[in-house]
Protein backbone atom coordinates (compact mmCIF):
# COMPACT_ATOMS: atom_id res chain seq x y z
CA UNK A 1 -6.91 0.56 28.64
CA UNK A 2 -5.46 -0.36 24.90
CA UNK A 3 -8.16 -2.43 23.32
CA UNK A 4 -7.46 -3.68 19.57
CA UNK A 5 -10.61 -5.57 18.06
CA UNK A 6 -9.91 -7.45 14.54
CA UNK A 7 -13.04 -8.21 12.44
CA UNK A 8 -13.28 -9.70 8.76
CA UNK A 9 -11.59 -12.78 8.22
CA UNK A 10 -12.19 -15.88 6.45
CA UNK A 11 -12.04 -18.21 3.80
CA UNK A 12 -11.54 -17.46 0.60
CA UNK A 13 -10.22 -19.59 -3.12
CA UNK A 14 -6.42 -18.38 -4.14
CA UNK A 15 -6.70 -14.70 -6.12
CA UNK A 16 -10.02 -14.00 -3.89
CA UNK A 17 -9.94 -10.76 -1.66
CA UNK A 18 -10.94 -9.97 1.74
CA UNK A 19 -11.12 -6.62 3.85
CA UNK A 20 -9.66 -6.79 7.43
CA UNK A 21 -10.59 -3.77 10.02
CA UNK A 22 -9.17 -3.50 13.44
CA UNK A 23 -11.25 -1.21 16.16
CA UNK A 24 -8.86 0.68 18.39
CA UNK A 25 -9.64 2.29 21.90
CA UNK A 26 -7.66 3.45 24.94
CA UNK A 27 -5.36 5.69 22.64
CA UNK A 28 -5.36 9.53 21.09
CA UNK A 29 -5.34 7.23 17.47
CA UNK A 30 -4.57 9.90 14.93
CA UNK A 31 -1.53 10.21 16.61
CA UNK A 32 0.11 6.41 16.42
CA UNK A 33 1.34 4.28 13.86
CA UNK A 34 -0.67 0.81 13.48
CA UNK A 35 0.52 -2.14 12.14
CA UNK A 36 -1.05 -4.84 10.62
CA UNK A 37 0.75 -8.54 11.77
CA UNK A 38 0.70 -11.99 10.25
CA UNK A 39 1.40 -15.10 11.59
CA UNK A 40 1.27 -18.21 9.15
CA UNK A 41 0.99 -21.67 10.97
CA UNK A 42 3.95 -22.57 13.07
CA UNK A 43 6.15 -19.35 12.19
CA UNK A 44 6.58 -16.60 14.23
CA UNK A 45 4.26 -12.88 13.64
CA UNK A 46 5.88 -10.72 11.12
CA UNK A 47 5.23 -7.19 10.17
CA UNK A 48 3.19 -7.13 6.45
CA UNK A 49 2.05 -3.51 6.81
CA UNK A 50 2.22 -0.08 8.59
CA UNK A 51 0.83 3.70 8.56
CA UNK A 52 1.77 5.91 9.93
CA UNK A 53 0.35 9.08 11.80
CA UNK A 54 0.78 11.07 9.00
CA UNK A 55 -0.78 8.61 6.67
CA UNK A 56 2.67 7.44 5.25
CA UNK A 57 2.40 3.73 4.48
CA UNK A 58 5.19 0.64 3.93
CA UNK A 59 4.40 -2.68 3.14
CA UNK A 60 6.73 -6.04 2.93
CA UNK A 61 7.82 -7.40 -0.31
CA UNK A 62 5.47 -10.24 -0.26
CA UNK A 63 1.90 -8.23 -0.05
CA UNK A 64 3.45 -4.92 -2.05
CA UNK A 65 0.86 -4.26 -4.78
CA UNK A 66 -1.79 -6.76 -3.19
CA UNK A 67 -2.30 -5.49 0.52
CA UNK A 68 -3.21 -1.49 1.08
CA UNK A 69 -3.35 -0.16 4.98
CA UNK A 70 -5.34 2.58 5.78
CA UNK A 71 -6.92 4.58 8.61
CA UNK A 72 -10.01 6.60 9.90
CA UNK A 73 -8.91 8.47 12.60
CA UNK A 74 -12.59 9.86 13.36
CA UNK A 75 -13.56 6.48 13.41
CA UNK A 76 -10.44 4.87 15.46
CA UNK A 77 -10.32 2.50 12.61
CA UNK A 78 -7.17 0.45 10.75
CA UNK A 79 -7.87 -1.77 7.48
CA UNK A 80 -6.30 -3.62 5.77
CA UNK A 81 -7.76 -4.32 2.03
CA UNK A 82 -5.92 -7.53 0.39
CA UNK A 83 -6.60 -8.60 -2.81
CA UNK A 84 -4.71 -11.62 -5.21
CA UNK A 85 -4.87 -13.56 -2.11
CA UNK A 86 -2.27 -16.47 -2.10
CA UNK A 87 -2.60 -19.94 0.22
CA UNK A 88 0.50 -18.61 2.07
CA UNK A 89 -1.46 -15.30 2.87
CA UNK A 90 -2.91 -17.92 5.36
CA UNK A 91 -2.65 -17.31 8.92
CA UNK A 92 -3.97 -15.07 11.83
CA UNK A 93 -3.73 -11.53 10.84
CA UNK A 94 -3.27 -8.85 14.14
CA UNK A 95 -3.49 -5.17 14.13
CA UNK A 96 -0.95 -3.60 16.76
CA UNK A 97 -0.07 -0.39 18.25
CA UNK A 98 3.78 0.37 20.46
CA UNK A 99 1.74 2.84 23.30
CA UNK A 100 4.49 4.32 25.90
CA UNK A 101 7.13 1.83 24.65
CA UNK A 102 4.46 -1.31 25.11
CA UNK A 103 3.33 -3.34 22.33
CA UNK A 104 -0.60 -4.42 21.97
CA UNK A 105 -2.20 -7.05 19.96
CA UNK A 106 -5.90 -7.54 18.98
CA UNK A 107 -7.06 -11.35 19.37
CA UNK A 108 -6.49 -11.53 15.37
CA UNK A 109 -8.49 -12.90 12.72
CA UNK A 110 -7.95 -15.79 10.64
CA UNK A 111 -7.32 -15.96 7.46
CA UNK A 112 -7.57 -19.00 5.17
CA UNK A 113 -6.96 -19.01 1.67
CA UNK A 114 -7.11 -22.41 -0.28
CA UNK A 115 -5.33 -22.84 -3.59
């Protein structure tokens, strides 16, 4: 089955940086896109960050320049490196995958950072 593991969050000062990885089993990984969710408190998950198969990468406004996906396909891994971290970067952070028209979530990670 689709298993989604997210490691590497915590608390960090406003401008600090963390690195976020996501383990992914279950699936042929090189060949789907992974996202990378966030849900601040009391607002519903959004979207901050995706790759693609082919390695091709988008990012929301809010993160662009701060945030940078990217995958190891030996390794079945997703990160997510985020840097110039602001208090409303706070929240759970998921990694996600759409398999055969489903969509899985990891049990996140939270992310806390204080200003």
């Amino acid at each position: 089955q689709v298993r989604l593991v997210e490691r590497g969050g915590g608390s960090v000062q406003s401008g600090g940086s963390l690195r976020l990885s996501c383990a992914a089993s279950g699936i042929n990984f090189k060949l789907y896109t992974m996202d990378w969710d966030h849900q601040a408190p009391g607002k519903e998950r959004e979207l901050v960050a995706q790759i693609e198969s082919s390695g091709t990468t988008t990012y929301t406004d809010s993160v662009k320049g701060r945030f940078t996906i990217s995958r190891d396909n030996v390794r079945n891994m997703v990160y997510l490196q985020m840097n110039n971290l602001k208090p409303e970067d706070t929240g759970v952070y998921y990694c996600s995958v759409d398999y055969r028209g489903r969509v899985y979530w990891g049990q996140g990670t939270q992310v806390t950072v204080s200003s």
